[in-house]
C-alpha atoms as a PDB file:
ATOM      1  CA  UNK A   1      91.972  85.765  93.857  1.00  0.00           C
ATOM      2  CA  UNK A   2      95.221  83.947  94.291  1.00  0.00           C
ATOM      3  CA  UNK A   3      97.064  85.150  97.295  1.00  0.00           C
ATOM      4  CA  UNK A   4     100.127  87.014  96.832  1.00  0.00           C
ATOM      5  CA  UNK A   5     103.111  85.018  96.932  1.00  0.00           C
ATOM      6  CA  UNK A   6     107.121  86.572  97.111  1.00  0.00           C
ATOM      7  CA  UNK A   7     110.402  85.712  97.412  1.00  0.00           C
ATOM      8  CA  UNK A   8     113.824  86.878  98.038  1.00  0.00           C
ATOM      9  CA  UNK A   9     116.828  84.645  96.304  1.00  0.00           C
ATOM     10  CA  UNK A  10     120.251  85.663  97.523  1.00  0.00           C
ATOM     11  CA  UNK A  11     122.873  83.148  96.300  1.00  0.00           C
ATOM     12  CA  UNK A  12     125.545  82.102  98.787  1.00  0.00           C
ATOM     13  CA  UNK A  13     128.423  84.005  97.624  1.00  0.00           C
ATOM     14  CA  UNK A  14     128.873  86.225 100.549  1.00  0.00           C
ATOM     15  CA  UNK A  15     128.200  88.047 103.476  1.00  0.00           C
ATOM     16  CA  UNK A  16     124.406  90.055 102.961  1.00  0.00           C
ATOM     17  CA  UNK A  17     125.270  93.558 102.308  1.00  0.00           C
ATOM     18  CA  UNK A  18     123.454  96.833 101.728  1.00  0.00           C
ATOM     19  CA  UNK A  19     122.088  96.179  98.398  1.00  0.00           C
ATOM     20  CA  UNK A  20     120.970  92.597  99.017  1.00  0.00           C
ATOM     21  CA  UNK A  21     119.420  93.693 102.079  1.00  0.00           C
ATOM     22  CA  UNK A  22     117.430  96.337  99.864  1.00  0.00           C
ATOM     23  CA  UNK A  23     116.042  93.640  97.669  1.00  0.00           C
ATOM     24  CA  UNK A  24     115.086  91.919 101.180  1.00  0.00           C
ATOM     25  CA  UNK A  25     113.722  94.507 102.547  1.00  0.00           C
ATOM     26  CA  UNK A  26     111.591  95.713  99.352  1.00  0.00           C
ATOM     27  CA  UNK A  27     110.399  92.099  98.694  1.00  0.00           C
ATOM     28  CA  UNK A  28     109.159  92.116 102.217  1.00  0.00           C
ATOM     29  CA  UNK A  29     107.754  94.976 102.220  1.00  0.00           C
ATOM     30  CA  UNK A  30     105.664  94.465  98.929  1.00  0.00           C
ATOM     31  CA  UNK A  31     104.911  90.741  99.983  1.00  0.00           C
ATOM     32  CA  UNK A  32     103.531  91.673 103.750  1.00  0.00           C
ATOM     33  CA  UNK A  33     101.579  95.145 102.771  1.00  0.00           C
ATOM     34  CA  UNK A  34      99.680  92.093 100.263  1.00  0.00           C
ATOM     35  CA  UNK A  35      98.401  90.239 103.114  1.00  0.00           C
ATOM     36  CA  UNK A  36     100.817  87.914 101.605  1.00  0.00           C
ATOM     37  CA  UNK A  37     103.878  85.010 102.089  1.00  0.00           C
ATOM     38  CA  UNK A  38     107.527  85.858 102.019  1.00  0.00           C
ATOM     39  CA  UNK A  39     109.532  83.162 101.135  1.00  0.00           C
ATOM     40  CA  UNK A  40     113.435  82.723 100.984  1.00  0.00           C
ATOM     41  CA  UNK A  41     115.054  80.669  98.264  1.00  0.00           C
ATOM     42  CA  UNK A  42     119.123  80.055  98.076  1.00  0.00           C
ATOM     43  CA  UNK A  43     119.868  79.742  95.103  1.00  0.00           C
ATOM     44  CA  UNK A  44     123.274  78.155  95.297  1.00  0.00           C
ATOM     45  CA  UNK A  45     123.766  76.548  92.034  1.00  0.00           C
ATOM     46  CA  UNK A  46     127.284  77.552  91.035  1.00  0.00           C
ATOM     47  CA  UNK A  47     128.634  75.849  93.287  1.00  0.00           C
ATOM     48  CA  UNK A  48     132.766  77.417  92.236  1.00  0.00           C
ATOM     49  CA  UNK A  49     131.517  81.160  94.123  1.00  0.00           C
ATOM     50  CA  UNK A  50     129.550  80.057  97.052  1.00  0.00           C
ATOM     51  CA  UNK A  51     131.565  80.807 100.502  1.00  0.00           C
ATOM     52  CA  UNK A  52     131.875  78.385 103.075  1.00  0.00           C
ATOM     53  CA  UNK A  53     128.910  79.206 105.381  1.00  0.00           C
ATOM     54  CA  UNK A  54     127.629  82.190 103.229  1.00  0.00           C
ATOM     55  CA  UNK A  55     123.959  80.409 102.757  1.00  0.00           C
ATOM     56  CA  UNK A  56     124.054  80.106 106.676  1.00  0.00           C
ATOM     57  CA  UNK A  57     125.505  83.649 107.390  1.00  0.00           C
ATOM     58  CA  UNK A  58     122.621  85.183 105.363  1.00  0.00           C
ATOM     59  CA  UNK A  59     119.848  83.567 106.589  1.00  0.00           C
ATOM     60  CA  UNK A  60     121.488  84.275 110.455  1.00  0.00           C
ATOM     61  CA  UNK A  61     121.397  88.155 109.770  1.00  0.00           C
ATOM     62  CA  UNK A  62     118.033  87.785 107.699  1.00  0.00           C
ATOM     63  CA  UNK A  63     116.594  86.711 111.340  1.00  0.00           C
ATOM     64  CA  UNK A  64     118.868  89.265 113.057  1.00  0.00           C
ATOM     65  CA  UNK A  65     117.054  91.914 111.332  1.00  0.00           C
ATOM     66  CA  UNK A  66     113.382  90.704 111.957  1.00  0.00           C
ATOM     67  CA  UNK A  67     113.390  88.858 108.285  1.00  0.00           C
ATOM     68  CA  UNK A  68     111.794  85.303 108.643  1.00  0.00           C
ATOM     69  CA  UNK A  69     110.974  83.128 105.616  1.00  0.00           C
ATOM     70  CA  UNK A  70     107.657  82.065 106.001  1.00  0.00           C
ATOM     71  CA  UNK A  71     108.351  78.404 104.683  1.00  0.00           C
ATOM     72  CA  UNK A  72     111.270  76.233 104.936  1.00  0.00           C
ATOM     73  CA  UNK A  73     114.163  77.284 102.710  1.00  0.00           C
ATOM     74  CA  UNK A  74     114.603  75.911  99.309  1.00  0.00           C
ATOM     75  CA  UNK A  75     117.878  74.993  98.146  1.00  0.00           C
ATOM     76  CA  UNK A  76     118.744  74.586  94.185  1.00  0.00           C
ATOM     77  CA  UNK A  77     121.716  72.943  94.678  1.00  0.00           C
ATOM     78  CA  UNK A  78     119.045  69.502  95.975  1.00  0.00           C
ATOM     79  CA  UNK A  79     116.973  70.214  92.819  1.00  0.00           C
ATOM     80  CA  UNK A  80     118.939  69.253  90.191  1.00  0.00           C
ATOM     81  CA  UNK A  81     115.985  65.969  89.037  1.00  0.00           C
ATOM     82  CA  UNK A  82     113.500  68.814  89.114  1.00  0.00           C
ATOM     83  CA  UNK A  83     115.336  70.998  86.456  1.00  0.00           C
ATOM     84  CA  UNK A  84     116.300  68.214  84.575  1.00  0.00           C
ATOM     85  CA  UNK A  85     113.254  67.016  83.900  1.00  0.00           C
ATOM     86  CA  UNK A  86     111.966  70.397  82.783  1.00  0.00           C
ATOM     87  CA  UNK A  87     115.083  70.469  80.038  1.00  0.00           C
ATOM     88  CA  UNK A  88     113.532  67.233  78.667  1.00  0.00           C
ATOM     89  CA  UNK A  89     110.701  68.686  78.099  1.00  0.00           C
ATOM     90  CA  UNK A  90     112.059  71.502  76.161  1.00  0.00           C
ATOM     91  CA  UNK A  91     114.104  69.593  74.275  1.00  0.00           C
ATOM     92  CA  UNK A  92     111.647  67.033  73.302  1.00  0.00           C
ATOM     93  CA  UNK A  93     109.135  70.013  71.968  1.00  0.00           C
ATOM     94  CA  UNK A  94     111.980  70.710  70.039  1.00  0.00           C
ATOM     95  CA  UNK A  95     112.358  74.343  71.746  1.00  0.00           C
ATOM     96  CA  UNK A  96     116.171  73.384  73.190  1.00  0.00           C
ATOM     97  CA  UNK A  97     118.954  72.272  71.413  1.00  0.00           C
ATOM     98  CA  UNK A  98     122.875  71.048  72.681  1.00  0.00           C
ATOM     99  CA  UNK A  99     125.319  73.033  71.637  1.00  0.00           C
ATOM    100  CA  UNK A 100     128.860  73.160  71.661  1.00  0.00           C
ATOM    101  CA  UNK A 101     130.012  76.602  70.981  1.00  0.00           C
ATOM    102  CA  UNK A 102     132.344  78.275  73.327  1.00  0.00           C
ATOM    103  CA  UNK A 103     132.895  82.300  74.139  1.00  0.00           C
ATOM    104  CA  UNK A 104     135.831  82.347  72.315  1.00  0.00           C
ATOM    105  CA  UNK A 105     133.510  80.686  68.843  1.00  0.00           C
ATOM    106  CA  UNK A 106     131.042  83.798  69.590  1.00  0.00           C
ATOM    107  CA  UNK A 107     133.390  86.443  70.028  1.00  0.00           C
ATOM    108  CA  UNK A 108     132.816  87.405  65.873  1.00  0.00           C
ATOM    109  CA  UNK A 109     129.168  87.646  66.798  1.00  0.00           C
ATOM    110  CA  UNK A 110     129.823  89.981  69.814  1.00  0.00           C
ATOM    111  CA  UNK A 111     128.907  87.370  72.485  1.00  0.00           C
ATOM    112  CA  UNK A 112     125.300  86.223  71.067  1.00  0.00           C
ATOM    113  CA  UNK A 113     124.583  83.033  69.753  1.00  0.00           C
ATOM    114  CA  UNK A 114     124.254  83.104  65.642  1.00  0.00           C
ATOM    115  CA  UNK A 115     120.635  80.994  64.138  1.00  0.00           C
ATOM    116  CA  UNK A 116     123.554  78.174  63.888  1.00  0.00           C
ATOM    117  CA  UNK A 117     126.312  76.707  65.919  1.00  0.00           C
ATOM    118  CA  UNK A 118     129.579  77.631  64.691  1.00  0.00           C
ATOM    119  CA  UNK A 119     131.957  75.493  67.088  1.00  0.00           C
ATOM    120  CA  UNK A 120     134.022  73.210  65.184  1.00  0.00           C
ATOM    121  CA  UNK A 121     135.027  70.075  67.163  1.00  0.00           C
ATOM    122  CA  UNK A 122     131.816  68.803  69.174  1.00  0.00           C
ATOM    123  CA  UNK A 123     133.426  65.460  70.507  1.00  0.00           C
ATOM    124  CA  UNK A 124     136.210  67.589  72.545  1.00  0.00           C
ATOM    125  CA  UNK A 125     134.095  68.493  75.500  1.00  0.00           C
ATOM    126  CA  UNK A 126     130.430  67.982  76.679  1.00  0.00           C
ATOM    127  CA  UNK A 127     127.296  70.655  75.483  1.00  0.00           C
ATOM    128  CA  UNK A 128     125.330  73.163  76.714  1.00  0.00           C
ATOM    129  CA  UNK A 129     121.957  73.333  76.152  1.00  0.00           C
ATOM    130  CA  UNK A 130     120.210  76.515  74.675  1.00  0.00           C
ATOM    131  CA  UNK A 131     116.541  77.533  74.188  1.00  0.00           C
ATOM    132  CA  UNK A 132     115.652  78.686  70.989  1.00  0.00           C
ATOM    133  CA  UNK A 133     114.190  82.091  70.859  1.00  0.00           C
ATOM    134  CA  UNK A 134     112.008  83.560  67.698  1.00  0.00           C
ATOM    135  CA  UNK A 135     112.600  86.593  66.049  1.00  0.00           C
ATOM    136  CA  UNK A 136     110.152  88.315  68.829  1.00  0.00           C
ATOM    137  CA  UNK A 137     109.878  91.318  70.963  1.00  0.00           C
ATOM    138  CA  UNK A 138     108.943  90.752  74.401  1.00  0.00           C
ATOM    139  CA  UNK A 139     106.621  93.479  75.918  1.00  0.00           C
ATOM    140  CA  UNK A 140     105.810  93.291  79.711  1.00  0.00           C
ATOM    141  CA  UNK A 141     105.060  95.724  82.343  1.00  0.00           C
ATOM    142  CA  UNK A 142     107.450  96.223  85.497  1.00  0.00           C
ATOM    143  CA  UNK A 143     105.466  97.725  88.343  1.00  0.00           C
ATOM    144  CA  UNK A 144     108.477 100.078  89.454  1.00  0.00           C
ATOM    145  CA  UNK A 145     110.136 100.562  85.977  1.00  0.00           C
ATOM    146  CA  UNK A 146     107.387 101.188  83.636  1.00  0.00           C
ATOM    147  CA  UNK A 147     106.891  99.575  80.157  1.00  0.00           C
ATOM    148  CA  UNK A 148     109.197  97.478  78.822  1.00  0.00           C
ATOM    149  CA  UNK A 149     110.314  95.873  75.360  1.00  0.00           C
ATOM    150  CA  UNK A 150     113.005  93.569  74.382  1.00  0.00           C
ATOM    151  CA  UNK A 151     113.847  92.112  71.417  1.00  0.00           C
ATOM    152  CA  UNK A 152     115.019  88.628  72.250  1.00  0.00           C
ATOM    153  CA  UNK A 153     115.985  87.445  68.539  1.00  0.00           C
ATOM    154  CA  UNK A 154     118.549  90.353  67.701  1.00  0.00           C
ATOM    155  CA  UNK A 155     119.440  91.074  71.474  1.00  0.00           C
ATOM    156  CA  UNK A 156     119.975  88.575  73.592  1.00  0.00           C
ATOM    157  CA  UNK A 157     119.779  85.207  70.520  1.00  0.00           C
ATOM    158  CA  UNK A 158     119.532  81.771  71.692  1.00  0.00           C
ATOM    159  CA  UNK A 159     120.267  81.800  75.491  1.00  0.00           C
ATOM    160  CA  UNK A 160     122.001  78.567  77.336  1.00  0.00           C
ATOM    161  CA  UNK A 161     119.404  76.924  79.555  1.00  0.00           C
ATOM    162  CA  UNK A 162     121.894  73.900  80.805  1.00  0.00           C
ATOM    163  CA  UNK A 163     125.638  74.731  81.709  1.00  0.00           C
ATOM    164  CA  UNK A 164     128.051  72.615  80.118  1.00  0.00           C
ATOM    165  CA  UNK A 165     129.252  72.116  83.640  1.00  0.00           C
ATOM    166  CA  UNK A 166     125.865  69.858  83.927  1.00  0.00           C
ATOM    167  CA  UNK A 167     123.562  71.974  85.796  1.00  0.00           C
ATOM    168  CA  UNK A 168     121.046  74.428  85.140  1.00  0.00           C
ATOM    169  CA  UNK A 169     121.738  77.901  84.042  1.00  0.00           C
ATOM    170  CA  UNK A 170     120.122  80.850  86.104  1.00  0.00           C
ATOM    171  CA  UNK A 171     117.436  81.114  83.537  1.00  0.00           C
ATOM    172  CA  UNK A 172     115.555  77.845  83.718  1.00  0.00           C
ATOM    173  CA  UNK A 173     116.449  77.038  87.770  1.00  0.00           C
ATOM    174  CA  UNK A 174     114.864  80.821  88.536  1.00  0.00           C
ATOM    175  CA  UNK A 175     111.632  79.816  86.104  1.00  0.00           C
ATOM    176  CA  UNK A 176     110.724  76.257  87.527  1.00  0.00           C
ATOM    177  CA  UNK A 177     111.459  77.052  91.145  1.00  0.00           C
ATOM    178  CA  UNK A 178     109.073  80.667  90.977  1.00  0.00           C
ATOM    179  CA  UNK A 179     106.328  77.973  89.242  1.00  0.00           C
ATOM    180  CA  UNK A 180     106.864  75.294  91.588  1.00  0.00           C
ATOM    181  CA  UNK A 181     106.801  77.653  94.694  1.00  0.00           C
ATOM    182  CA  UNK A 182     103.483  79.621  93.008  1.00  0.00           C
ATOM    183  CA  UNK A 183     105.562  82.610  93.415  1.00  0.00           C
ATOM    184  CA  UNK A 184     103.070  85.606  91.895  1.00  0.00           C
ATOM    185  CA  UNK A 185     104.820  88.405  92.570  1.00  0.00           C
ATOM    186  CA  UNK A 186     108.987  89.005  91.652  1.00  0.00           C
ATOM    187  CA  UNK A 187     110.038  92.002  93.610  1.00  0.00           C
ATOM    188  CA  UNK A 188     114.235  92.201  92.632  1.00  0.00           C
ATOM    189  CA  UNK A 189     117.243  94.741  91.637  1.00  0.00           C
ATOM    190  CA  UNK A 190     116.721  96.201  88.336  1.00  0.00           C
ATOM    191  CA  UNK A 191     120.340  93.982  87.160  1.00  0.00           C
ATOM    192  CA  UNK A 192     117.670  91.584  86.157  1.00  0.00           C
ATOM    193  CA  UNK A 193     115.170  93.295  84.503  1.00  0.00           C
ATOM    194  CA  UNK A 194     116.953  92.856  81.537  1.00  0.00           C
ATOM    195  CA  UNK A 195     116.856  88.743  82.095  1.00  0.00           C
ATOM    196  CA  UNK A 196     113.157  89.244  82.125  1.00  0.00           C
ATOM    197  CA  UNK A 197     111.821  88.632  78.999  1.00  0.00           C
ATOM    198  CA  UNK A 198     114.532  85.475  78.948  1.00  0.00           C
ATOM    199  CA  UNK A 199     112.371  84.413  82.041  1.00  0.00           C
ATOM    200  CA  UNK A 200     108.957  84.996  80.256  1.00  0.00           C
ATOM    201  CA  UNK A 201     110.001  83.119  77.151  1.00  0.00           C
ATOM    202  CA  UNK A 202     110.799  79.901  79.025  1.00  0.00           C
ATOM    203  CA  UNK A 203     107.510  80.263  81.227  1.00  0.00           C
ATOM    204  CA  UNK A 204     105.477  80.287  77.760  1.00  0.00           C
ATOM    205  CA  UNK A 205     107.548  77.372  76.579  1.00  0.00           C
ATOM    206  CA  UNK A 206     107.249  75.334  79.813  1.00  0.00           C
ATOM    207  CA  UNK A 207     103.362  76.322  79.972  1.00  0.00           C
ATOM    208  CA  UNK A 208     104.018  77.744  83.591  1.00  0.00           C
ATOM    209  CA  UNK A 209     102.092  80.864  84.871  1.00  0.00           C
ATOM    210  CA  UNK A 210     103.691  84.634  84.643  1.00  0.00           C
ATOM    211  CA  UNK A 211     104.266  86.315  88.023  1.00  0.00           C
ATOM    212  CA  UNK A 212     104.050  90.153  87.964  1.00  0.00           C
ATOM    213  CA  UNK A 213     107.820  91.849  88.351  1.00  0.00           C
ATOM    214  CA  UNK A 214     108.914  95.158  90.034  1.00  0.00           C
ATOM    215  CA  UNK A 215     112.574  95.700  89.657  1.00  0.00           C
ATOM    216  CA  UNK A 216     113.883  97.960  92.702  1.00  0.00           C
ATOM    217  CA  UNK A 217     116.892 100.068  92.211  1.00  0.00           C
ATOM    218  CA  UNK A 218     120.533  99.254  92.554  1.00  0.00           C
ATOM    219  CA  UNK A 219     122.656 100.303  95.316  1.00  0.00           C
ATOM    220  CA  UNK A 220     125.398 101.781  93.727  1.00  0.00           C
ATOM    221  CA  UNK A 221     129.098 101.733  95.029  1.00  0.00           C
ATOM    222  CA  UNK A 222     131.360 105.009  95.276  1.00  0.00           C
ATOM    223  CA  UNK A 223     132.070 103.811  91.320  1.00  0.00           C
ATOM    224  CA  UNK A 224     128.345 104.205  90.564  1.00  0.00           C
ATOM    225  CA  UNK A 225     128.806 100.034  90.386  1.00  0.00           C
ATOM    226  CA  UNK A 226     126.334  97.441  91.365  1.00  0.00           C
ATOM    227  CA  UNK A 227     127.344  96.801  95.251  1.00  0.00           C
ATOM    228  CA  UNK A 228     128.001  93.301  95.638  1.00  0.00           C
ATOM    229  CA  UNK A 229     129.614  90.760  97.273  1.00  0.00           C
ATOM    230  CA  UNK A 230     132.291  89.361  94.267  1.00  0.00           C
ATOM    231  CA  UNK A 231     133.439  93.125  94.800  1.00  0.00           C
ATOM    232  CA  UNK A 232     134.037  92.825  98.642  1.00  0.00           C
ATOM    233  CA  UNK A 233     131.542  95.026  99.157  1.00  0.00           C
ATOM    234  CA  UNK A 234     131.108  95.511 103.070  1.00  0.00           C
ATOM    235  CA  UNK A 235     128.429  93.452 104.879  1.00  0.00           C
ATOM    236  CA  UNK A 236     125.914  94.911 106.895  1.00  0.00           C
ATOM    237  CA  UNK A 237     126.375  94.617 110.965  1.00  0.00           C
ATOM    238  CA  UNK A 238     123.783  92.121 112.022  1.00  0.00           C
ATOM    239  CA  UNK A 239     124.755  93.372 115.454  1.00  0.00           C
ATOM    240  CA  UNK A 240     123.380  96.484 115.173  1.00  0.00           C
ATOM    241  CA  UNK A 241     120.715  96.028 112.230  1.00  0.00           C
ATOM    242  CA  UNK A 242     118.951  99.480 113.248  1.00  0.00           C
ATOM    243  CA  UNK A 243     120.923 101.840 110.635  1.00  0.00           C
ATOM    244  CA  UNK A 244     121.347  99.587 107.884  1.00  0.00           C
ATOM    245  CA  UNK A 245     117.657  98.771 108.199  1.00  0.00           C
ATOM    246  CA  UNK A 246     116.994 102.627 108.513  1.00  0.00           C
ATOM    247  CA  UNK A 247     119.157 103.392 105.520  1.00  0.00           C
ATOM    248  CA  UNK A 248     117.558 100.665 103.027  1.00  0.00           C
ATOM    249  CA  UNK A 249     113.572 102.194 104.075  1.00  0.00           C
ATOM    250  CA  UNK A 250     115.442 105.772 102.661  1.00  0.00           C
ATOM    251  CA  UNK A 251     116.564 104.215 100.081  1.00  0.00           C
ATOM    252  CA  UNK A 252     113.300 102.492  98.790  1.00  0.00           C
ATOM    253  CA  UNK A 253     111.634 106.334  99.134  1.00  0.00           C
ATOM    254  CA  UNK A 254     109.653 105.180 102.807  1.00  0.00           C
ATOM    255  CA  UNK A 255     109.456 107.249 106.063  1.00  0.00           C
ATOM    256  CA  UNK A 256     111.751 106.158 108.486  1.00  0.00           C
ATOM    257  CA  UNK A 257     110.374 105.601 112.017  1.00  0.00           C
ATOM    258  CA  UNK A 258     112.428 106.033 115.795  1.00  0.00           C
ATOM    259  CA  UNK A 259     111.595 102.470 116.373  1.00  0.00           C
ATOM    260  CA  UNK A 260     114.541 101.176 118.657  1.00  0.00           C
ATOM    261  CA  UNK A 261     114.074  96.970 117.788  1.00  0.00           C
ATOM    262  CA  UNK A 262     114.003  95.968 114.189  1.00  0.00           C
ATOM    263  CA  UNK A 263     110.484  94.428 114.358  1.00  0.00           C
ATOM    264  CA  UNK A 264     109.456  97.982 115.820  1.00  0.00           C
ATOM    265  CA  UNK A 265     110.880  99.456 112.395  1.00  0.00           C
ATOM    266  CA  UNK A 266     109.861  97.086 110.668  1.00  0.00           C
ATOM    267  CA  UNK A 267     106.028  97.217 111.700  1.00  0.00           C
ATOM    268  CA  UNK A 268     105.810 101.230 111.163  1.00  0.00           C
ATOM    269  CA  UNK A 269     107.736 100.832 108.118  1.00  0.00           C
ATOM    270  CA  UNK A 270     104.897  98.241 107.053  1.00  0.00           C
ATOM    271  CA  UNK A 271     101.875 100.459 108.577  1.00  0.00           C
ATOM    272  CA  UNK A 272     103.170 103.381 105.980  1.00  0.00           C
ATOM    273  CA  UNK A 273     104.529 101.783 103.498  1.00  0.00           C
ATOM    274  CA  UNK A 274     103.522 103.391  99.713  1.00  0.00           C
ATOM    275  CA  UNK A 275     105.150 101.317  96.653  1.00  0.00           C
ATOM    276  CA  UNK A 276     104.525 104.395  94.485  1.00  0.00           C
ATOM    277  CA  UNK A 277     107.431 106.567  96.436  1.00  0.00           C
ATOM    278  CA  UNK A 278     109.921 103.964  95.479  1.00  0.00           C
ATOM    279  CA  UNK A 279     112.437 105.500  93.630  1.00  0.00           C
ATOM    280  CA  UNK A 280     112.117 104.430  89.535  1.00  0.00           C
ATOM    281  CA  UNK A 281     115.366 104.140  87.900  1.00  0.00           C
ATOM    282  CA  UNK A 282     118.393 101.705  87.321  1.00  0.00           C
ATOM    283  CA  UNK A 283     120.258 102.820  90.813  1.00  0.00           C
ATOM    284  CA  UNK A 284     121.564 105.030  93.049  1.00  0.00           C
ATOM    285  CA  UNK A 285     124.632 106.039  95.354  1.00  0.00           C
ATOM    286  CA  UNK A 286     124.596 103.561  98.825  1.00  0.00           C
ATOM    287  CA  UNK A 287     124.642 105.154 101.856  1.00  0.00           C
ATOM    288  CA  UNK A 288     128.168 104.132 102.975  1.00  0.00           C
ATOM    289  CA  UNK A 289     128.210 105.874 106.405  1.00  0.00           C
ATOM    290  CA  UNK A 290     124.722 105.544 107.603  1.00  0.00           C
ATOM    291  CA  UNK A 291     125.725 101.590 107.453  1.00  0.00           C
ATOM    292  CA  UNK A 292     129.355 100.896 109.269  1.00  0.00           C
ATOM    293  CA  UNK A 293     131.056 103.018 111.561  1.00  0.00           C
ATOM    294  CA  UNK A 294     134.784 101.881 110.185  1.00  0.00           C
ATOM    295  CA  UNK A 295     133.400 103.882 107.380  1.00  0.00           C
ATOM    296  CA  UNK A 296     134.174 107.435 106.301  1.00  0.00           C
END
């Protein structure tokens, strides 16, 4: 049996707060009741929202709260060859294609890429590159979520792969750094459970093994909004990592111990840890006050 293998991905573009610190916490806590690695990947590729010493700040209050990579960090911002080369191959099987169409050319087509380009002066500015997706539905099975279907061709249409800016797009980087770190397991927020299928379509393409996904709920803000850090949302106190840490084992549906050090929370949090009392469902409210005490 191949050993499990997980990872949590923050990118760079803030302080870690509650919600990011969920998906931590439940990646950990899936990876390590596996008998398996943990492995943190920063996945700092747009380069225009990353915050001076964010990438450092995160993994600082990872430790802080007894969360330690098991490898050395990977950073996507120094594999830029590695993704390119895996765009060449796509585009030589004939599977990507450059394009030059902007929003503002989609807009008529509410955002989603028609079977042909419709932007009308190429030679003005530099392509992106999309994949080209059949008229499919994707079925796959999230552990957390249940069944799920998408239809790629009339939902989501061909998807940009390479950013005109001349780096990867999310899609690709995420696929060829899970294969190329043997990731087998995806435990993540349910935000990307809808870039899933995306994700399995390029795997197929790029002849790369599947992982298995669980998509944990959101922490939602007093808005019922994704919590996160574009939206200031508050970071957790690394100085005092106890209630945070206490709050985000509620939140996943798992007992909370008195342990008084993080890796004493931690390990009873691991010894009774059940994946089936984790709360199914897109998200729910954060627990604001059991996190900062400038908070009302």
């Amino acid at each position: 049996m191949t050993r499990y293998r997980g990872r949590f991905a923050p990118s760079p573009s803030g302080r870690l707060h509650f919600g990011s610190l969920v998906a931590a916490l439940g990646s950990w806590l899936f990876a390590r009741a596996a008998g398996g690695a943990w492995i943190v990947r920063m996945e700092d590729l747009d380069r225009e929202r990353e915050a001076p010493g964010a990438a450092a700040g995160i993994l600082a209050t990872l430790h802080d709260f007894g969360l330690e990579s098991d490898e050395p960090i990977v950073y996507q911002s120094e594999r830029g060859e590695i993704y390119r080369a895996a765009l060449e191959r796509l585009a030589a099987a004939g599977d990507a294609y450059p394009c030059w169409c902007s929003r503002s050319d989609l807009e008529p087509f509410g955002g989603s890429h028609p079977p042909r380009c419709v932007a009308s002066a190429q030679a003005t500015r530099a392509p992106a590159w999309r994949l080209r997706v059949p008229g499919e539905v994707v079925v796959f099975g999230d552990a957390i979520q249940g069944p799920q279907r998408q239809d790629l061709g009339r939902e989501v249409g061909d998807f940009v792969i390479w950013r005109v800016e001349g780096n990867a797009a999310y899609q690709l980087a995420v696929v060829v750094d899970d294969a190329a770190q043997s990731i087998t397991d995806i435990v993540r927020g349910a935000d990307l459970l809808d870039s899933t299928p995306r994700q399995l379509l390029l795997q197929r393409r790029l002849g790369l093994a599947q992982p298995h996904y669980a998509h944990l709920p959101l922490a939602l803000g007093a808005d019922a909004r994704k919590l996160s850090k574009h939206e200031h949302a508050l970071p957790v106190d690394a100085a005092d990592p106890l209630p945070a840490l206490r709050a985000a084992l509620a939140f996943l549906g798992q007992p909370v111990s008195d342990g008084r050090h993080p890796s004493a929370l931690l390990s009873a949090a691991l010894h009774e840890f059940d994946a089936a009392k984790v709360p199914r469902g897109a998200g729910a409210p954060a627990p604001y006050a059991a996190l900062r005490k400038d908070v009302c």
